[in-house]
Protein backbone atom coordinates (compact mmCIF):
# COMPACT_ATOMS: atom_id res chain seq x y z
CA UNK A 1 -0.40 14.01 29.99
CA UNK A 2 -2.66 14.23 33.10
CA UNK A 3 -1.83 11.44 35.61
CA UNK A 4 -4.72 8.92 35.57
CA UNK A 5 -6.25 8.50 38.78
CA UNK A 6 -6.26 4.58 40.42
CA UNK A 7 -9.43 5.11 42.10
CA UNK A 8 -10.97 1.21 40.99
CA UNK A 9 -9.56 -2.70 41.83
CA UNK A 10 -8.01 -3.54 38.36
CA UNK A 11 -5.95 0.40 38.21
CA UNK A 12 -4.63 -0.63 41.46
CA UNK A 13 -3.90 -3.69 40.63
CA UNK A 14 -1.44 -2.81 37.41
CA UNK A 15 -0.19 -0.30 39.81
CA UNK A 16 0.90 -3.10 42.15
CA UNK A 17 2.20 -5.04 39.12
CA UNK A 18 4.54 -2.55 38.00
CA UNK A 19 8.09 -2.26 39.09
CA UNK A 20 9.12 0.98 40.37
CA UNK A 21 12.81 0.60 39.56
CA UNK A 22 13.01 -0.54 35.94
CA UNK A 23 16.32 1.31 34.26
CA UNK A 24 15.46 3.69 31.49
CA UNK A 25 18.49 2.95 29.64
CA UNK A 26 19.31 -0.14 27.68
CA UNK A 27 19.99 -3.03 29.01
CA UNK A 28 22.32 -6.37 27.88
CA UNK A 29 18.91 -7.81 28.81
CA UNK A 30 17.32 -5.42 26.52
CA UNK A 31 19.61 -5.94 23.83
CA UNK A 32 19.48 -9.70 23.64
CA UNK A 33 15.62 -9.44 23.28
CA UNK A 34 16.01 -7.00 20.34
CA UNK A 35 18.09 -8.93 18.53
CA UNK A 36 15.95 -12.21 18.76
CA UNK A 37 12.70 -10.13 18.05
CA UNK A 38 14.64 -8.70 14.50
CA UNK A 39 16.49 -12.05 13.68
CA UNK A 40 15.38 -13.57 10.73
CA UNK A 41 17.81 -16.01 11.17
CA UNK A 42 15.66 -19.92 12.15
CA UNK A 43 17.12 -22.50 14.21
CA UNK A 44 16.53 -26.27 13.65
CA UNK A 45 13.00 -25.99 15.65
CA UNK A 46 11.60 -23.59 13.50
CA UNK A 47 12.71 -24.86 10.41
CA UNK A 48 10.69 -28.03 11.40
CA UNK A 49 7.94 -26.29 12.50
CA UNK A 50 7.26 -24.80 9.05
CA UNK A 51 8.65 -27.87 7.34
CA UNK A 52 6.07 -30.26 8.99
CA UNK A 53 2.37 -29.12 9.42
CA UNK A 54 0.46 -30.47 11.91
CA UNK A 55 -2.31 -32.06 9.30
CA UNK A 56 -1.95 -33.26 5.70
CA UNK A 57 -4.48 -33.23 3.26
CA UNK A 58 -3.94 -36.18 0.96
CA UNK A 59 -7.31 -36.14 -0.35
CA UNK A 60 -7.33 -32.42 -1.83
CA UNK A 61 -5.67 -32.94 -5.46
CA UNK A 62 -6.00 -29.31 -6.58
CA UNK A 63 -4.40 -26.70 -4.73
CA UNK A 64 -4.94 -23.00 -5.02
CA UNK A 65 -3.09 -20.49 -3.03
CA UNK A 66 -2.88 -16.70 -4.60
CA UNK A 67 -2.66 -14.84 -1.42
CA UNK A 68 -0.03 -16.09 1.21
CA UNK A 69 2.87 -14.23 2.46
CA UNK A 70 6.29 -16.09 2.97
CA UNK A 71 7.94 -12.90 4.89
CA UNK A 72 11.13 -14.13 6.08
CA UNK A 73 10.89 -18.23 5.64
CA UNK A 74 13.03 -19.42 2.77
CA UNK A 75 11.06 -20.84 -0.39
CA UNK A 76 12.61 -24.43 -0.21
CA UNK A 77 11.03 -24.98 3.07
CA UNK A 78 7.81 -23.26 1.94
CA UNK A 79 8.14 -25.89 -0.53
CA UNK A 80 8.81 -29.13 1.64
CA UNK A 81 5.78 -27.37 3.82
CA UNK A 82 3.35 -27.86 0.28
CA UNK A 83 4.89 -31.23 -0.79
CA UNK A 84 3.76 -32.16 3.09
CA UNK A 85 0.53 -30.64 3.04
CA UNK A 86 -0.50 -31.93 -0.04
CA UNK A 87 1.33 -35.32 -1.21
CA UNK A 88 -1.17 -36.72 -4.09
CA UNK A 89 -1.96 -32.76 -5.77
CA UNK A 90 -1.86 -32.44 -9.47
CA UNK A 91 -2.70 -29.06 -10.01
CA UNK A 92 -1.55 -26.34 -8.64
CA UNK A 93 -1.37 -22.50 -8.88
CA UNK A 94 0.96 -21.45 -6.16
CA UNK A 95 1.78 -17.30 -6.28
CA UNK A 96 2.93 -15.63 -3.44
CA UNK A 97 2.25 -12.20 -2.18
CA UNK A 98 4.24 -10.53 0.28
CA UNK A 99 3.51 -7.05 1.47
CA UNK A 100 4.39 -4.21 -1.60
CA UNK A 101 7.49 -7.00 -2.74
CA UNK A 102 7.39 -8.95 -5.07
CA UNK A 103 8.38 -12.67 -4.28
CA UNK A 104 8.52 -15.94 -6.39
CA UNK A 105 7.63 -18.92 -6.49
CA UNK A 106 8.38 -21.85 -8.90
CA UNK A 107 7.24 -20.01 -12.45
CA UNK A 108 5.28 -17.51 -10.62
CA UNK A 109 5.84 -14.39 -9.28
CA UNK A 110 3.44 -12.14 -6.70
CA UNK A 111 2.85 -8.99 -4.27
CA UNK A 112 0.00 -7.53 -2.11
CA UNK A 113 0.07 -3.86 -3.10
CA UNK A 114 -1.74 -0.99 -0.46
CA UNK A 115 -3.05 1.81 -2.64
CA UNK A 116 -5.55 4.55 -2.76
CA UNK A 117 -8.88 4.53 -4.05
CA UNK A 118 -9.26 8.21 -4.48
CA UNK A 119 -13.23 7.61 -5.38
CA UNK A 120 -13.83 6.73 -1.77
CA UNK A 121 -10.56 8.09 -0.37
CA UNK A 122 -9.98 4.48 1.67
CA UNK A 123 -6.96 2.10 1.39
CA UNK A 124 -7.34 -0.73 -0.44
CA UNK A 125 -4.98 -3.60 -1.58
CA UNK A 126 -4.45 -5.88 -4.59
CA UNK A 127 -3.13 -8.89 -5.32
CA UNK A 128 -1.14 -9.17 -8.40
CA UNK A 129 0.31 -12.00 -10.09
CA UNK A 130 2.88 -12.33 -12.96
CA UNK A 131 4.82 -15.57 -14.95
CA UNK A 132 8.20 -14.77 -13.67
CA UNK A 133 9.39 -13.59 -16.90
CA UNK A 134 6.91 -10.84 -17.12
CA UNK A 135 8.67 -8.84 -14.09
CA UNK A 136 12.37 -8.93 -14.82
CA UNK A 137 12.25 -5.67 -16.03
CA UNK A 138 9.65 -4.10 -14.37
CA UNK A 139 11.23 -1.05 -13.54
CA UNK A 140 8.37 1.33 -12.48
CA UNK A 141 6.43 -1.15 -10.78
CA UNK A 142 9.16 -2.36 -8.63
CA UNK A 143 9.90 1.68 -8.30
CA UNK A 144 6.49 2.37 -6.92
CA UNK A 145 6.66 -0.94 -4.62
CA UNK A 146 9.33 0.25 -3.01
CA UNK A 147 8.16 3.59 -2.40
CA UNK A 148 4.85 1.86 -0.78
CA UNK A 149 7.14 -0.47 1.02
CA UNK A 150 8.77 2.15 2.91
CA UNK A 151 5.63 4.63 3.24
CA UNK A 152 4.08 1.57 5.07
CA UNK A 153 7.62 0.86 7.17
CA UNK A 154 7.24 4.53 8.55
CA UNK A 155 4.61 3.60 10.47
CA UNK A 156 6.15 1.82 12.91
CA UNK A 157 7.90 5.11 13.60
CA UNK A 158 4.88 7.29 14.22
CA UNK A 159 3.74 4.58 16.23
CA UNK A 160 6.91 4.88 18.74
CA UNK A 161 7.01 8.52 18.21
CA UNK A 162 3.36 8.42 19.44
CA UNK A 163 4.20 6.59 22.39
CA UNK A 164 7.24 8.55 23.55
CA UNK A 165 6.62 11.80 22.11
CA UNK A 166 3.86 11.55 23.45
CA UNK A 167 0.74 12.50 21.15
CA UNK A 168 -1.26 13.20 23.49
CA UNK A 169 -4.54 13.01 21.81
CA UNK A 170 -3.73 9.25 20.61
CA UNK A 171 -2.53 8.44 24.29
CA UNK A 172 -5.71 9.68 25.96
CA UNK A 173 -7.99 7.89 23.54
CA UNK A 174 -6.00 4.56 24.32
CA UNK A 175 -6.30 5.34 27.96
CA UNK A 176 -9.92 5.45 27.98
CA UNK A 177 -10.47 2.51 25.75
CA UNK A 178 -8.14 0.33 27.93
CA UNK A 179 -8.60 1.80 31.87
CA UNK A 180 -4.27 1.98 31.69
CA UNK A 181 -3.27 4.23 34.45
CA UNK A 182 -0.42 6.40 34.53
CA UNK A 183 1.86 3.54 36.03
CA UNK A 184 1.41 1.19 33.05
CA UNK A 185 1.98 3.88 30.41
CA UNK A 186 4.69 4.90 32.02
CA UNK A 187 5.64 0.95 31.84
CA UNK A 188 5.13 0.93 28.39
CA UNK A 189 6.87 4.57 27.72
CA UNK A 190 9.80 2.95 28.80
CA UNK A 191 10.17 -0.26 26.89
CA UNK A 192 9.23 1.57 23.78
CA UNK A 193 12.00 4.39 23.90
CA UNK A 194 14.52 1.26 24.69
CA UNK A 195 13.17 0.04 21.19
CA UNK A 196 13.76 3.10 19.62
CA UNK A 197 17.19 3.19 20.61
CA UNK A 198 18.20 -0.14 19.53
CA UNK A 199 16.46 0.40 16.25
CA UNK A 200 18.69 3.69 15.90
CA UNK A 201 21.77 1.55 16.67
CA UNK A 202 21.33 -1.40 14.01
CA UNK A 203 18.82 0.19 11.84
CA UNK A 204 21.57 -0.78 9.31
CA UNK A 205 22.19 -4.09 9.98
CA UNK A 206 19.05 -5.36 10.44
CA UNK A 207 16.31 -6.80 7.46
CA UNK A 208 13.76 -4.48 6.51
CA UNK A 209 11.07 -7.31 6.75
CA UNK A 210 11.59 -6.48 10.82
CA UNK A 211 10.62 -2.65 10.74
CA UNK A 212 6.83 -3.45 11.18
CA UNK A 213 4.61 -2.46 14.21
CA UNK A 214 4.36 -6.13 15.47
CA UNK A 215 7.58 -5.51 16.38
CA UNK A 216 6.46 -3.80 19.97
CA UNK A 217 4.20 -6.74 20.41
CA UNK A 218 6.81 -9.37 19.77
CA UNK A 219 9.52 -7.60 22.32
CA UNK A 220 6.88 -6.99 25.11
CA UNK A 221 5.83 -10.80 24.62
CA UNK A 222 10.02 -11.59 25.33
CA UNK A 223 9.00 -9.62 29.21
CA UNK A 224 6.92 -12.10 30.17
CA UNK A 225 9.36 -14.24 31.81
CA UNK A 226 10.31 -10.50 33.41
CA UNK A 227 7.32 -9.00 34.32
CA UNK A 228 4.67 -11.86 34.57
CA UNK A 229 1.61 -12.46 31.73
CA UNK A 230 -0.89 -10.38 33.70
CA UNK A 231 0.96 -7.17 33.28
CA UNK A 232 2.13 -7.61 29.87
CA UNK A 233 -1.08 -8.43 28.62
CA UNK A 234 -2.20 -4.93 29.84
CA UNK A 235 0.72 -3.06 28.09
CA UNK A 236 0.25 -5.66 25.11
CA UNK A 237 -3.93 -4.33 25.31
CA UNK A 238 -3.06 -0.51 25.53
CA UNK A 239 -0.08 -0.92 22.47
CA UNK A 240 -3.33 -2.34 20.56
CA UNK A 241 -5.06 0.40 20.99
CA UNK A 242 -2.30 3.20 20.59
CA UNK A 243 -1.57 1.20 17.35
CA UNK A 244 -5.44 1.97 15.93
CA UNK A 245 -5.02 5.39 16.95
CA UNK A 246 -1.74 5.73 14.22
CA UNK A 247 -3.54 3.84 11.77
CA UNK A 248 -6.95 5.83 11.42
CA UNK A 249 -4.58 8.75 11.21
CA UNK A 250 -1.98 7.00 9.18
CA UNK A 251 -1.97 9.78 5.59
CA UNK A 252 -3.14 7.75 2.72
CA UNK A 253 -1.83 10.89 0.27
CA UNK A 254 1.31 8.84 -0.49
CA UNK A 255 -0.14 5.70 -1.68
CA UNK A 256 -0.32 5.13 -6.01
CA UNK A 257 -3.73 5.18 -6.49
CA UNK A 258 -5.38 2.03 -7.68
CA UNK A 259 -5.51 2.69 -11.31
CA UNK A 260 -2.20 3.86 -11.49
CA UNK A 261 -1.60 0.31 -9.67
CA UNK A 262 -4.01 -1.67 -12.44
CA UNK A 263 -2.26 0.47 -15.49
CA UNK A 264 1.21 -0.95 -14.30
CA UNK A 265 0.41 -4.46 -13.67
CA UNK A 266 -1.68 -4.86 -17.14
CA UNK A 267 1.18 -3.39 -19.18
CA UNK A 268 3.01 -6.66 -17.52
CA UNK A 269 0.36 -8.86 -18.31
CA UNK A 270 -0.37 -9.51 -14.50
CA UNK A 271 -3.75 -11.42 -13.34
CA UNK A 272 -5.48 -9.04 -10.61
CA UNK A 273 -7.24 -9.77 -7.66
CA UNK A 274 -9.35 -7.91 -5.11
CA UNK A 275 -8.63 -9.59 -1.58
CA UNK A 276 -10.58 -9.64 1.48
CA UNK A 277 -13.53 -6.93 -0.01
CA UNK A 278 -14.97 -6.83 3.26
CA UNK A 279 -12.58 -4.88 4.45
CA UNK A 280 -13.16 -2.18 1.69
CA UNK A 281 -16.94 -2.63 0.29
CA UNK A 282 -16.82 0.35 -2.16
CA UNK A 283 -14.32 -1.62 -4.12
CA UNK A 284 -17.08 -3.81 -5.61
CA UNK A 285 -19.08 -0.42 -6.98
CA UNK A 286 -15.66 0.74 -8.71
CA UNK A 287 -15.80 -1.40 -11.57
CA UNK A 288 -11.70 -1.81 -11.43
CA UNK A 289 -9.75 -4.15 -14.62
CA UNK A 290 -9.74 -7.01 -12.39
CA UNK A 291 -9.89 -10.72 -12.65
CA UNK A 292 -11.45 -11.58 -10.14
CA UNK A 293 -12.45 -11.35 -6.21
CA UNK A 294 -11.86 -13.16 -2.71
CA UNK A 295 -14.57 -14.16 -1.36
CA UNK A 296 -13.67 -16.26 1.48
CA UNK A 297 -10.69 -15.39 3.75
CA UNK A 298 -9.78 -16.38 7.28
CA UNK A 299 -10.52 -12.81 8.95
CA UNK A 300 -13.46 -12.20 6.22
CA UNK A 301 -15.76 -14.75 5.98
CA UNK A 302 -18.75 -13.62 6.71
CA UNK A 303 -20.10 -12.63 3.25
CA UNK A 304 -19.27 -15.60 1.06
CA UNK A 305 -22.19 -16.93 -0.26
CA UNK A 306 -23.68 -13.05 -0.75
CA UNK A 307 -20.22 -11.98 -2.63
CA UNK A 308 -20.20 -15.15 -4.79
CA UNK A 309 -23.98 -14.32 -6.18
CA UNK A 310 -23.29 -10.88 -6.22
CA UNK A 311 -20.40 -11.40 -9.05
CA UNK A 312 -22.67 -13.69 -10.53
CA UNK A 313 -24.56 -10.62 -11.04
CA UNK A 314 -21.86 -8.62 -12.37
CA UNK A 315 -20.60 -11.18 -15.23
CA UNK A 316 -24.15 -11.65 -16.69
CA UNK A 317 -24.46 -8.31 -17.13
CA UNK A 318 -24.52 -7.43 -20.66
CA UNK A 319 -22.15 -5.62 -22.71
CA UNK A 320 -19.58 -5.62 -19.52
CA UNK A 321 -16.15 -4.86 -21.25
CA UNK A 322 -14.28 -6.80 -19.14
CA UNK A 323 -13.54 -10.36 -19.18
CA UNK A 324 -15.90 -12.32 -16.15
CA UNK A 325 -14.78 -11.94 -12.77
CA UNK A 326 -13.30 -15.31 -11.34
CA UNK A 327 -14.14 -16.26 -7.78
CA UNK A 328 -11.11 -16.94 -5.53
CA UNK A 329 -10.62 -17.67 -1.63
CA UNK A 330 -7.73 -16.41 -0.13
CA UNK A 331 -5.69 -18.70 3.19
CA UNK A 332 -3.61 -15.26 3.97
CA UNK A 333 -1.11 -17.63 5.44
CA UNK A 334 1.48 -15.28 7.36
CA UNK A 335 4.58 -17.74 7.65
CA UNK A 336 6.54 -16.04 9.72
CA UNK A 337 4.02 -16.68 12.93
CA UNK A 338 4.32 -19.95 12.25
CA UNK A 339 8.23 -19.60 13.31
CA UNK A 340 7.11 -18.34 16.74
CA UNK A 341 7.18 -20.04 20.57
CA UNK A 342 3.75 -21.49 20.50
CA UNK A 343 3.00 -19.99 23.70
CA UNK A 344 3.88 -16.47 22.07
CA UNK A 345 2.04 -17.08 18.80
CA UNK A 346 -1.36 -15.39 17.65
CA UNK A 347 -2.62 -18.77 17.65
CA UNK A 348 -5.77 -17.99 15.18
CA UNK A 349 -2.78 -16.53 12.37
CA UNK A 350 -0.60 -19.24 12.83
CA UNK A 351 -3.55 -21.63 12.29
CA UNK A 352 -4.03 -20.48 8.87
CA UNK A 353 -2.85 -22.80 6.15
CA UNK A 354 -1.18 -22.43 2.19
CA UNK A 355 -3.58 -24.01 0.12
CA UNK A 356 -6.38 -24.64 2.84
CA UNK A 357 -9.28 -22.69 2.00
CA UNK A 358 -12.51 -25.47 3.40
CA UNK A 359 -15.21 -23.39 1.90
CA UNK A 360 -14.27 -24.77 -1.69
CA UNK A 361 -15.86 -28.14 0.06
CA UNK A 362 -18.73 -26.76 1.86
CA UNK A 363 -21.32 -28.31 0.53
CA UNK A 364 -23.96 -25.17 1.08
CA UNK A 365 -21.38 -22.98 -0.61
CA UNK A 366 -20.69 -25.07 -3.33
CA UNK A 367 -24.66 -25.07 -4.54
CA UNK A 368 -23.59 -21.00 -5.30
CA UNK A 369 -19.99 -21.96 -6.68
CA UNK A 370 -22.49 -24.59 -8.99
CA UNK A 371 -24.37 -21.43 -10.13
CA UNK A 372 -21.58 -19.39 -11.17
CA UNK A 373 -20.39 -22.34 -12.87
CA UNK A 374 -16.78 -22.48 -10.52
CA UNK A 375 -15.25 -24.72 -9.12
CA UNK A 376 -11.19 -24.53 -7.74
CA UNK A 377 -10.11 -26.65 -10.82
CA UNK A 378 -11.60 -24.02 -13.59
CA UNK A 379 -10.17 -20.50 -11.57
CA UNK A 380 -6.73 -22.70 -11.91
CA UNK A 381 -7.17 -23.46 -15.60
CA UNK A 382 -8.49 -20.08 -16.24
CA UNK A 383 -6.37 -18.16 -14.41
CA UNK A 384 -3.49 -19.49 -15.26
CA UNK A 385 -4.13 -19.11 -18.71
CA UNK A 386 -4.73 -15.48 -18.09
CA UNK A 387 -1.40 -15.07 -16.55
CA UNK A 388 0.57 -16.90 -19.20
């Protein structure tokens, strides 16, 4: 890779900012971080921090929550968490749905699934939801989860390999989103082959909820007492972009495609739902055995009120041959965030809430809910039913 001139204030700042003499091999230092960054292990502090939420909500009697992903927090204190949140509920629907593995909860069982829509060659996900029963045997499903599991754990290795390899086509395009100079790649070069060779030491030993790409974030954010915020933030900034770069490349050839996904889950009686369609528009024009669609979600919100009258739309067309689409909002609570130093935490993630989904009680929205003839309490009954 061409060295990138510091000709301009802010290159020669990061220049300044980075230490000349950092040792390329691994460190007891470097070590220590690693291990905290892959523990999955909580102390007392974090156990309270997911135990007690900063808010209740004694005045919300129905809960909903169909898309939320424990990762690597226990299910008891996921429960004390709920009991917290919501003290005077009496209906509930609870599922969870961790990343291509299935998890359960109470009667329920759930799982966010990435597959391929071949029609319009994009990624897309599902959320799929089971009684408990209906997955004990679910051989093949739990077959192609784990396939999809590991497919989407490689990535974090094309992401390092990208880095230290380098690719240099994926570096450059970082480097001229970000203004990073040859001094902080370098920076960042480093760090990231340390990370690599820790992961080849206890890639055994360690859970396989920690081989993700926040991984690099969460190690560089243990530097800071190191190397200062300012220069972390940088390396944190050009990691961002390097990781876009691997996913817009990132083969989608080895995903299940989605109606080899929907086939599956309806031979186990499983309720379906498309999350976050924003992310994926042509979803909507697929006409997928589904029960239903997110309409709200904290990173997709801006569409609500248009995707609730547009599957209005869709269930009063006639002779539709599949049961009407059910309108769902989606908190996409990531638990594991929550289990992070404030001061380290992505503080709009961690903010996000099991069960809290405010548009339900919006009174502009809930004139369209009105329409469609929704409300939280009927998706619960209705849903539920479907499931069971």
């Amino acid at each position: 890779m061409s060295v990138v001139k510091a000709n301009c204030k802010p290159r020669m700042e990061v220049l300044s900012l980075v230490p000349q003499d950092i040792p390329e091999d691994v460190t007891e230092e470097d070590h220590d971080i690693f291990l905290k960054v892959v523990s999955i292990d909580l102390n007392e502090e974090q156990k309270q921090r997911i135990i007690q939420p900063e808010e209740s909500f004694p005045r919300q009697l129905s809960v909903l929550a169909v898309h939320w992903h424990p990762e690597f927090i226990p299910m008891e204190l996921i429960d004390q968490r709920v009991n917290n949140l919501f003290p005077n509920r009496e209906n509930e629907l609870i599922i969870p749905t961790q990343h291509n593995e299935i998890m359960s909860y109470k009667g329920f069982s759930g799982v966010e699934v990435d597959c391929l829509s071949r029609g319009f060659n994009q990624k897309v996900q599902l959320l799929l939801h089971f009684k408990n029963e209906s997955v004990e045997d679910a051989s093949m499903l739990k077959s192609m989860l784990a396939h999809t599991f590991k497919y989407r754990s490689s990535q974090l290795f094309e992401f390092i390999d990208t880095i230290i390899r380098p690719i240099e086509h994926r570096i450059e395009e970082a480097v001229k989103q970000t203004g990073a100079n040859a001094s902080l790649v370098r920076f960042v070069q480093i760090y990231v082959r340390k990370i690599s060779t820790l992961l080849d030491e206890n890639i055994l030993t360690i859970s396989p909820q920690s081989i993700k790409n926040k991984l690099l974030r969460n190690f560089f954010d243990f530097l800071r007492p190191i190397h200062g915020d300012t220069l972390i933030d940088r390396a944190q900034t050009f990691l961002t972009a390097v990781k876009q770069q691997v996913k817009a490349d990132f083969s989608l050839e080895y995903f299940f495609r989605t109606s080899e996904v929907i086939e599956e889950a309806r031979a186990l009686n499983a309720g379906i739902v498309i999350p976050h369609p924003e992310q994926f528009w042509p979803v909507l024009l697929a006409d997928y055995d589904v029960d239903g669609v997110e309409v709200w979600n904290p990173q997709s919100q801006r569409y609500t009120d248009f995707l609730i009258s547009v599957i209005r739309d869709i269930n009063k067309k006639p002779h539709r041959s599949h049961a009407p689409l059910l309108i769902f909002m989606g908190d996409d609570t990531h638990f594991g965030e929550k289990t992070r130093d404030p001061d380290k935490q992505d503080k709009l993630k961690a903010s996000r809430e099991i069960g809290v989904q405010p548009p339900w009680d919006d009174l502009n929205i809930a004139k369209e809910l009105v329409m469609s003839g929704i409300n939280r309490e009927k998706v619960i009954e209705d849903y539920r039913s479907r499931i069971g």
